[in-house]
C-alpha atoms as a PDB file:
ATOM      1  CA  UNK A   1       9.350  19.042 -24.344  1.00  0.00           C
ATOM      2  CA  UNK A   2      10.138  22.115 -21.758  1.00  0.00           C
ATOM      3  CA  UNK A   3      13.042  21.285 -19.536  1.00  0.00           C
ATOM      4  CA  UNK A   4      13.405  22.581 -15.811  1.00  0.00           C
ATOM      5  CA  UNK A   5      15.886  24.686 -14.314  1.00  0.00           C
ATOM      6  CA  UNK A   6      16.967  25.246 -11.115  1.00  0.00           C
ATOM      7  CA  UNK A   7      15.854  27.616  -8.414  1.00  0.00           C
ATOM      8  CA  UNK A   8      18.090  30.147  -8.073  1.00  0.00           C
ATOM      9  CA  UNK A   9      17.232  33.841  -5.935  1.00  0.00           C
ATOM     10  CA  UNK A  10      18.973  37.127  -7.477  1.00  0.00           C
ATOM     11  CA  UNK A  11      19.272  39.828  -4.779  1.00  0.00           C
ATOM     12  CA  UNK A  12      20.304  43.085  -5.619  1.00  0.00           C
ATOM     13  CA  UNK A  13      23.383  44.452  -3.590  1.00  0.00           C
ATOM     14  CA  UNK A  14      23.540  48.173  -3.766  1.00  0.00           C
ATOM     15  CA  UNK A  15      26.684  49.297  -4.725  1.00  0.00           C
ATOM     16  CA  UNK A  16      27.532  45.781  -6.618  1.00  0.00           C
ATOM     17  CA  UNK A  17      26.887  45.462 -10.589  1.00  0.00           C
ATOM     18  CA  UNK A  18      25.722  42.179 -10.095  1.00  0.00           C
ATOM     19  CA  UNK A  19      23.056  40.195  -8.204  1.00  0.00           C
ATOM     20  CA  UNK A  20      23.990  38.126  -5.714  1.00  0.00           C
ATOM     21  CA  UNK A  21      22.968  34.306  -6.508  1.00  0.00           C
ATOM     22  CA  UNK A  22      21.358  31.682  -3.896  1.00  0.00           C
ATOM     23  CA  UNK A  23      21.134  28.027  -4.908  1.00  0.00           C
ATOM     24  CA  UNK A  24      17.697  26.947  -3.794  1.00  0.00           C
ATOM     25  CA  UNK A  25      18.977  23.388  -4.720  1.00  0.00           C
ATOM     26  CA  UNK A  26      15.924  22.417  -6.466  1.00  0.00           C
ATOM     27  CA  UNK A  27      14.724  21.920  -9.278  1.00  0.00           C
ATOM     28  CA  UNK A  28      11.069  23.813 -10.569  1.00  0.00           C
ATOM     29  CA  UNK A  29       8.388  21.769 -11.853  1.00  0.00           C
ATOM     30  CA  UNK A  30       7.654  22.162 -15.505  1.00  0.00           C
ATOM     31  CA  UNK A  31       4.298  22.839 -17.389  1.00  0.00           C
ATOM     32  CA  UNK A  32       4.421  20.142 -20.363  1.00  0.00           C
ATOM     33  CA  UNK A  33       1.201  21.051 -22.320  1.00  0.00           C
ATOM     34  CA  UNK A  34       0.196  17.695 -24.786  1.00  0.00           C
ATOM     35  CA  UNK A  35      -1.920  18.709 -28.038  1.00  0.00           C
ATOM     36  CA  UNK A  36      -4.772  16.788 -29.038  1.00  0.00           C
ATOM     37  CA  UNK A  37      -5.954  15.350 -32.507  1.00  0.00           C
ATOM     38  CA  UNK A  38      -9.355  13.562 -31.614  1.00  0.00           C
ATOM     39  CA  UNK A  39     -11.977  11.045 -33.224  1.00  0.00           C
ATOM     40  CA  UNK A  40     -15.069  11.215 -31.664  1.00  0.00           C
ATOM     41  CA  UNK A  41     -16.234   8.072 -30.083  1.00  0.00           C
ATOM     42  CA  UNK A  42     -19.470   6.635 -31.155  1.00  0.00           C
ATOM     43  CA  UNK A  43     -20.665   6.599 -27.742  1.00  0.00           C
ATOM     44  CA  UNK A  44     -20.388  10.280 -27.362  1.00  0.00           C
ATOM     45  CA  UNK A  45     -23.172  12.343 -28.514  1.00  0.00           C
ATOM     46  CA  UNK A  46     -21.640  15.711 -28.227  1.00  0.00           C
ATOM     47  CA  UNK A  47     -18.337  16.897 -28.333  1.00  0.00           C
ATOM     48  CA  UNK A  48     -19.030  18.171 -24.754  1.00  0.00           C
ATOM     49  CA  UNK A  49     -19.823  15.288 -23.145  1.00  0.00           C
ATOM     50  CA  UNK A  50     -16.127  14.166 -24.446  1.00  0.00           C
ATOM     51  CA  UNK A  51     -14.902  16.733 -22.896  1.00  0.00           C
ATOM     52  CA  UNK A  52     -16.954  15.928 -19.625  1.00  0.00           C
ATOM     53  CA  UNK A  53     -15.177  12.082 -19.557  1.00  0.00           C
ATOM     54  CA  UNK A  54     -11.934  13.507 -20.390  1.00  0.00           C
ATOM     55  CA  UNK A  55     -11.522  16.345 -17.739  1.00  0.00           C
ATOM     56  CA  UNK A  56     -12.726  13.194 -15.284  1.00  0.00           C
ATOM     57  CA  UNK A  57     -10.485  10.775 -16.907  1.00  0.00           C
ATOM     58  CA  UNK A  58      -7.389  12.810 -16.148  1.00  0.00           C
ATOM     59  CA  UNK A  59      -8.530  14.514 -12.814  1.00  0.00           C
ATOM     60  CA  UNK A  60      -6.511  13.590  -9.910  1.00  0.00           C
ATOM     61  CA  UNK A  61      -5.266  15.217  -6.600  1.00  0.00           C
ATOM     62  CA  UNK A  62      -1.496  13.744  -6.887  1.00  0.00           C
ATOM     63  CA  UNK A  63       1.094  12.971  -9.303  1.00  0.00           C
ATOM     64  CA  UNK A  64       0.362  10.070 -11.949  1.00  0.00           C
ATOM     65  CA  UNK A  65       2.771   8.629 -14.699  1.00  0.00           C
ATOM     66  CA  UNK A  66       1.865  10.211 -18.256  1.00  0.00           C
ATOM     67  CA  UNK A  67       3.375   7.952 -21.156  1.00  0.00           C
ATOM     68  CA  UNK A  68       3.863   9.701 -24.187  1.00  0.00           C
ATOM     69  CA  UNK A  69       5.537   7.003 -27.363  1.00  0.00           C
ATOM     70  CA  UNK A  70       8.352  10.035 -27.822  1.00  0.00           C
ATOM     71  CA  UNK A  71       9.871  10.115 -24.797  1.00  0.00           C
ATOM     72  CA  UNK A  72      10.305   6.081 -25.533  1.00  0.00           C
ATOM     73  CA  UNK A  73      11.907   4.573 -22.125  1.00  0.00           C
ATOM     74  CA  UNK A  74      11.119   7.517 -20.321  1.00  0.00           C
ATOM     75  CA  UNK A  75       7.670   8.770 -18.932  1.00  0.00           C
ATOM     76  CA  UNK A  76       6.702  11.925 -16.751  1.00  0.00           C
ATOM     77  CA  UNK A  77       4.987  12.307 -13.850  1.00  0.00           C
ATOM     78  CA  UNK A  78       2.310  14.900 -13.594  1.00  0.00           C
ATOM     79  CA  UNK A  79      -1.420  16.225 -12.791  1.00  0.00           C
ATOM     80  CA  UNK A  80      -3.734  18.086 -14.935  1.00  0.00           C
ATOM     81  CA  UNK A  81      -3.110  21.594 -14.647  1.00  0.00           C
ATOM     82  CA  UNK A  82      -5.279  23.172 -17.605  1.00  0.00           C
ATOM     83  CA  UNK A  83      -8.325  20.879 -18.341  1.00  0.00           C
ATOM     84  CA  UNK A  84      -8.514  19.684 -21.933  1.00  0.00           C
ATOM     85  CA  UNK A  85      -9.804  22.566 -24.567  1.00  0.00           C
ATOM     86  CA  UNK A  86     -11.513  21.034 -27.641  1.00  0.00           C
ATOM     87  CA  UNK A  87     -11.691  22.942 -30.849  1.00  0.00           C
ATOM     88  CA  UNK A  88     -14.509  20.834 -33.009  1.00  0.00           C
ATOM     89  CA  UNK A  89     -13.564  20.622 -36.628  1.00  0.00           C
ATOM     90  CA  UNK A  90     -16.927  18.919 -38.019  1.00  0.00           C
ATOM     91  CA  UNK A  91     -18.765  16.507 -36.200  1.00  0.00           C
ATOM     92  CA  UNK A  92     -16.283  13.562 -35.733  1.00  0.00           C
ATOM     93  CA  UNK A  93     -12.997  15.403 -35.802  1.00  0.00           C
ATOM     94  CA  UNK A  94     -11.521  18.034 -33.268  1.00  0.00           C
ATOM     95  CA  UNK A  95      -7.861  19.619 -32.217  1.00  0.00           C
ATOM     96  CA  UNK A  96      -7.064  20.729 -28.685  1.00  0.00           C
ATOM     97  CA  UNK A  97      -4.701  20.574 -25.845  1.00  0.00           C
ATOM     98  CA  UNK A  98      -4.146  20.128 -21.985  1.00  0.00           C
ATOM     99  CA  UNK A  99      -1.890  20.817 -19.665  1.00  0.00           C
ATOM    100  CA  UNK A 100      -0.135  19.365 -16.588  1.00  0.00           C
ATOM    101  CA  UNK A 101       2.754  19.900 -13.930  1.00  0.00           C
ATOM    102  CA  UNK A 102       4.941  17.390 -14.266  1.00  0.00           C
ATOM    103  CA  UNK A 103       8.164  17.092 -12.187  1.00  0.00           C
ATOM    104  CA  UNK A 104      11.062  18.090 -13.058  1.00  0.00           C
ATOM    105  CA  UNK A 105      12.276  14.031 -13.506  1.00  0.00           C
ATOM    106  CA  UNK A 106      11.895  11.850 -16.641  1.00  0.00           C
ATOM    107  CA  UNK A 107      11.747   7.705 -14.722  1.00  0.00           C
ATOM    108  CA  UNK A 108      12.417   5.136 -16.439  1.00  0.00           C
ATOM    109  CA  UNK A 109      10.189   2.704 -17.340  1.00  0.00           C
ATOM    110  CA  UNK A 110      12.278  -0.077 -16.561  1.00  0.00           C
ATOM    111  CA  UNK A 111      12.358   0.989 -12.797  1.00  0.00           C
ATOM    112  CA  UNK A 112       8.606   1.453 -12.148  1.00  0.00           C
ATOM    113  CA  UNK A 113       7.711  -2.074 -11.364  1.00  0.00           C
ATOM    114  CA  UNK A 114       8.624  -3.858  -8.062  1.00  0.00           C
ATOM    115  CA  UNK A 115      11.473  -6.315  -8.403  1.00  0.00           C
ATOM    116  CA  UNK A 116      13.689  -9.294  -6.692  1.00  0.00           C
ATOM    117  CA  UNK A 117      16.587  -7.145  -4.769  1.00  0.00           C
ATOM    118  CA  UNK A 118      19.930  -8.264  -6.174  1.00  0.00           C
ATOM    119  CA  UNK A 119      23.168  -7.957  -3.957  1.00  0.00           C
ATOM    120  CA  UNK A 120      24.460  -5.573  -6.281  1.00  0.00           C
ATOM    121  CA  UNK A 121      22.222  -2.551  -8.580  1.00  0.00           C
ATOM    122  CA  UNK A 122      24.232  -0.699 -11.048  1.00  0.00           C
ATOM    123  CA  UNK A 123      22.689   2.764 -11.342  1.00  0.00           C
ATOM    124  CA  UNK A 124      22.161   3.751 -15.257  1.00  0.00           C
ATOM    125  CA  UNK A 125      21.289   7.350 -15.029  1.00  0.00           C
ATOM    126  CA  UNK A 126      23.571  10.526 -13.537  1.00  0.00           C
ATOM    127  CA  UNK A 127      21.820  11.662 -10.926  1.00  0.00           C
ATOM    128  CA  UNK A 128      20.440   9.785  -7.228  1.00  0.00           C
ATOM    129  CA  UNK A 129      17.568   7.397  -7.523  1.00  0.00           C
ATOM    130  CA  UNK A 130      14.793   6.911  -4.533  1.00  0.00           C
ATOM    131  CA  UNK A 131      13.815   3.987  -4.936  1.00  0.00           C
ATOM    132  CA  UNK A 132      10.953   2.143  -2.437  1.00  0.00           C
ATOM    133  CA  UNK A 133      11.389  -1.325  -0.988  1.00  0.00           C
ATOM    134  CA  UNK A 134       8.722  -3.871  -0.051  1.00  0.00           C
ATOM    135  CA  UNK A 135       9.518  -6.485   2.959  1.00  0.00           C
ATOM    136  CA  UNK A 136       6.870  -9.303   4.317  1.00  0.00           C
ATOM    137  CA  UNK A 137       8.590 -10.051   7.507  1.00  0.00           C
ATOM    138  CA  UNK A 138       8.375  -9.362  11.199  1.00  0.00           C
ATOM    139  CA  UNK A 139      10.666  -8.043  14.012  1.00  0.00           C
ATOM    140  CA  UNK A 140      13.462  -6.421  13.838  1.00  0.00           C
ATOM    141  CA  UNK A 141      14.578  -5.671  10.034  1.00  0.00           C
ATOM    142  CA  UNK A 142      17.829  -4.145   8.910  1.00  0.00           C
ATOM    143  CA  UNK A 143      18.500  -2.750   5.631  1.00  0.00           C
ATOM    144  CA  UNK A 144      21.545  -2.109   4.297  1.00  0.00           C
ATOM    145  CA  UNK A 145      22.263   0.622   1.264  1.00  0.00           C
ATOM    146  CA  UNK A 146      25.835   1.240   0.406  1.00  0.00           C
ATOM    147  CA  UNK A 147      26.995   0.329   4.070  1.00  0.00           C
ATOM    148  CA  UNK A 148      24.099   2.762   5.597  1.00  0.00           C
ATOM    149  CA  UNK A 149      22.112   1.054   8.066  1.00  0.00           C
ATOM    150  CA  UNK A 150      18.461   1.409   7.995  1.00  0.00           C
ATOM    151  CA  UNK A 151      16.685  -0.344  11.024  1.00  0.00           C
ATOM    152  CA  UNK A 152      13.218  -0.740  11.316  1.00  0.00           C
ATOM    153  CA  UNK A 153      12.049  -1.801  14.430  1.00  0.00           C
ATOM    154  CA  UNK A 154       8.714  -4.300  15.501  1.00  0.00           C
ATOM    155  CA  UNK A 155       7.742  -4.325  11.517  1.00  0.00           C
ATOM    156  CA  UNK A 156       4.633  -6.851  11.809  1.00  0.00           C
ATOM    157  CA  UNK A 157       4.042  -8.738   8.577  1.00  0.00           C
ATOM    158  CA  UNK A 158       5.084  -6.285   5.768  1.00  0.00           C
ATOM    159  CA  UNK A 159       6.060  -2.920   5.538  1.00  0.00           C
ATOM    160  CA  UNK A 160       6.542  -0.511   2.703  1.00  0.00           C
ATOM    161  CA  UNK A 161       9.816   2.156   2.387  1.00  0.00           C
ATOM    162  CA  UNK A 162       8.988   4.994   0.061  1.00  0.00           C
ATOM    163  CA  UNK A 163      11.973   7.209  -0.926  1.00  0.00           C
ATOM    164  CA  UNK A 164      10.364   9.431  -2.693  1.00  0.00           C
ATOM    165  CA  UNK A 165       7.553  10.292  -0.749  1.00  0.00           C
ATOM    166  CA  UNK A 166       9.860   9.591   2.486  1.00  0.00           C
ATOM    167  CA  UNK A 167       7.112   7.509   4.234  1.00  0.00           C
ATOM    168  CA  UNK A 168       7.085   4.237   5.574  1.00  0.00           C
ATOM    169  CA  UNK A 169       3.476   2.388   6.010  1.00  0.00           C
ATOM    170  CA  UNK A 170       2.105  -0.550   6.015  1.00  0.00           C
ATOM    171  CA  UNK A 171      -0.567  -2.020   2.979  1.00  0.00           C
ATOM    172  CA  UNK A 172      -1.482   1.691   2.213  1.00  0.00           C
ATOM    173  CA  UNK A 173      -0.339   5.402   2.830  1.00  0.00           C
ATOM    174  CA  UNK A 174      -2.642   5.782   5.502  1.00  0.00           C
ATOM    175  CA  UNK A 175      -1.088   2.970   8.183  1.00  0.00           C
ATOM    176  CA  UNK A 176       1.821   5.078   9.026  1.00  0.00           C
ATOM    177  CA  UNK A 177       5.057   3.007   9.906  1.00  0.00           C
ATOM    178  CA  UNK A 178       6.971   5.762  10.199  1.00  0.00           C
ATOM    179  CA  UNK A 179       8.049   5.163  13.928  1.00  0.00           C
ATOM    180  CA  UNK A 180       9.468   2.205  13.569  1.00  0.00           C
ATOM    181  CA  UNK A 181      12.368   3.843  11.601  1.00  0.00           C
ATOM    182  CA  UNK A 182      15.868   4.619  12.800  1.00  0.00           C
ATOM    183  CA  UNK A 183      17.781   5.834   9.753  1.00  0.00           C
ATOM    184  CA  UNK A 184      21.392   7.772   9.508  1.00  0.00           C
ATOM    185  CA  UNK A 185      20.404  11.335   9.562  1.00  0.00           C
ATOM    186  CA  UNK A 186      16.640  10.629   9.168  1.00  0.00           C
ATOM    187  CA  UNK A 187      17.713  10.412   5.593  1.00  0.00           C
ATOM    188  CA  UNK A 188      15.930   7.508   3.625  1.00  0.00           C
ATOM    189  CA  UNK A 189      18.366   5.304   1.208  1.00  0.00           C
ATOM    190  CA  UNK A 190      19.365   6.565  -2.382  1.00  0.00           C
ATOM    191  CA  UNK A 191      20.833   4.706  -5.424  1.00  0.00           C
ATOM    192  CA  UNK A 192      23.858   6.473  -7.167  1.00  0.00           C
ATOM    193  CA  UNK A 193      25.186   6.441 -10.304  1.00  0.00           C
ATOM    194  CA  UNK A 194      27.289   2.991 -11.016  1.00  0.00           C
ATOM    195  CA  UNK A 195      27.424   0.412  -8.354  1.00  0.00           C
ATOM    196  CA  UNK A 196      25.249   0.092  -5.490  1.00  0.00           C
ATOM    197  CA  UNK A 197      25.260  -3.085  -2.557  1.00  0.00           C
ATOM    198  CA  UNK A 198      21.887  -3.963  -0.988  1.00  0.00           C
ATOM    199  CA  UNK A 199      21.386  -6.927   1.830  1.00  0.00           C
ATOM    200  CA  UNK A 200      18.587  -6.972   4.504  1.00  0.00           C
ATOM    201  CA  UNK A 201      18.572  -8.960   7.871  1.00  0.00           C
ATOM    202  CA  UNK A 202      16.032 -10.497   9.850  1.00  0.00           C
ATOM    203  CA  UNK A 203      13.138 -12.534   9.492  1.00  0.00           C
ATOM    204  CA  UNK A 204      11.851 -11.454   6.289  1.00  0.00           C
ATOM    205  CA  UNK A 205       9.961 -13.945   3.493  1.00  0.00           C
ATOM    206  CA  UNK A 206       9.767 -11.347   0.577  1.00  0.00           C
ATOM    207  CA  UNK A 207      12.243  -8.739  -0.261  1.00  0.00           C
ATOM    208  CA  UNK A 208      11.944  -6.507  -3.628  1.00  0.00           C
ATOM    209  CA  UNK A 209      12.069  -2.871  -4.446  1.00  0.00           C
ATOM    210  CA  UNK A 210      11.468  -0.384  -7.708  1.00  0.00           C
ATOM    211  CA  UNK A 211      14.645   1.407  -8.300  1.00  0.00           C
ATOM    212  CA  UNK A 212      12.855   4.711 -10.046  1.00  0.00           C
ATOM    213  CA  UNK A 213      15.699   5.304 -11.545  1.00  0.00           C
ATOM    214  CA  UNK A 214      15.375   9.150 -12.807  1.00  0.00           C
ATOM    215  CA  UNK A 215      17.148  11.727 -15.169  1.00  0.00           C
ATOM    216  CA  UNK A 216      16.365  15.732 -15.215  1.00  0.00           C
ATOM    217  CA  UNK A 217      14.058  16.478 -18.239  1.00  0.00           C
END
């Protein structure tokens, strides 16, 4: 496993015998490259068309989780950076590897499926979750996160809040809600570490979220 670091810029300062250090405050993405032990499926004629359904398997333009039995109640999230390189060892047995860039977050497991919102979350890792909330409901909608107000205005029938990405929409990415939002600061809610309250007002028939709770790999 590679962890991150953070961004930091050195400048050199003539005259100083040091650089001078600016926090970025982020974190870089990481290149987590998996190797491969592989039994040729029947179905598979040549170890090239393997590789063929493999490179299309794990082709994708955005992030996607990658569970690896290791990490065990942590997965990354990632995209295929190096397509997969096969190194045949006889007909039905070859090594390789691939490669993706992963964030610089282990989630949890536990926090990747939507959920029943309790009154009260109690956040189990060290650093801020951003978690997403679903709502059927119509109107005027207020959530509340840790006595923040975040009022969504005209919401008609259900409406998606994605802290992560920082979008709001409505059934998929593409029906942008995102004017219907009035939130402190433009900031969208976090979870911290240890107790968190949670309510919502208005007419509203389903309220859950996925807490994605997180931890720096």
């Amino acid at each position: 496993m590679v962890n991150t670091l953070p961004e930091i810029t050195a400048v050199q300062i003539p005259g100083h015998s040091r650089d001078l250090l600016t926090n970025n405050t982020r974190f870089q993405n990481v290149t987590q490259t998996l190797n491969l032990y592989i039994e040729k499926p029947q179905e598979y004629e040549t170890w090239s068309s393997l590789s063929m359904a493999l490179n299309d398997w794990l082709y994708s333009f955005d992030y996607q989780p990658i569970i690896i039995s290791s990490l065990n109640d942590y997965y990354l999230e990632g995209y295929m950076s190096q397509a997969p390189v096969i190194t045949p060892q006889d007909d039905m047995i070859a090594t390789g590897s691939v490669a993706f860039n992963c964030k610089p977050y282990l989630k949890r497991i536990d926090g990747i499926d939507f959920r029943n919102v309790p009154s009260t979350v109690m956040g189990i890792e060290t650093i801020n979750a951003k978690p997403a909330f679903h709502i059927k409901g119509s109107g005027v909608l207020t959530l509340t996160v840790n006595g923040q107000k975040y009022v969504l205005n005209g919401v008609d029938d259900e409406i998606f809040i994605d802290g992560e990405k920082e979008w709001i929409y409505k059934h998929d990415l593409n029906q942008n809600r995102m004017p219907l939002a009035q939130f402190p600061n433009n900031d969208f809610p976090e979870l911290v570490p240890g107790k968190n309250t949670i309510s919502l007002s208005g007419n509203y028939s389903l309220f859950e979220y996925k807490p994605n709770w997180r931890r720096l790999i």
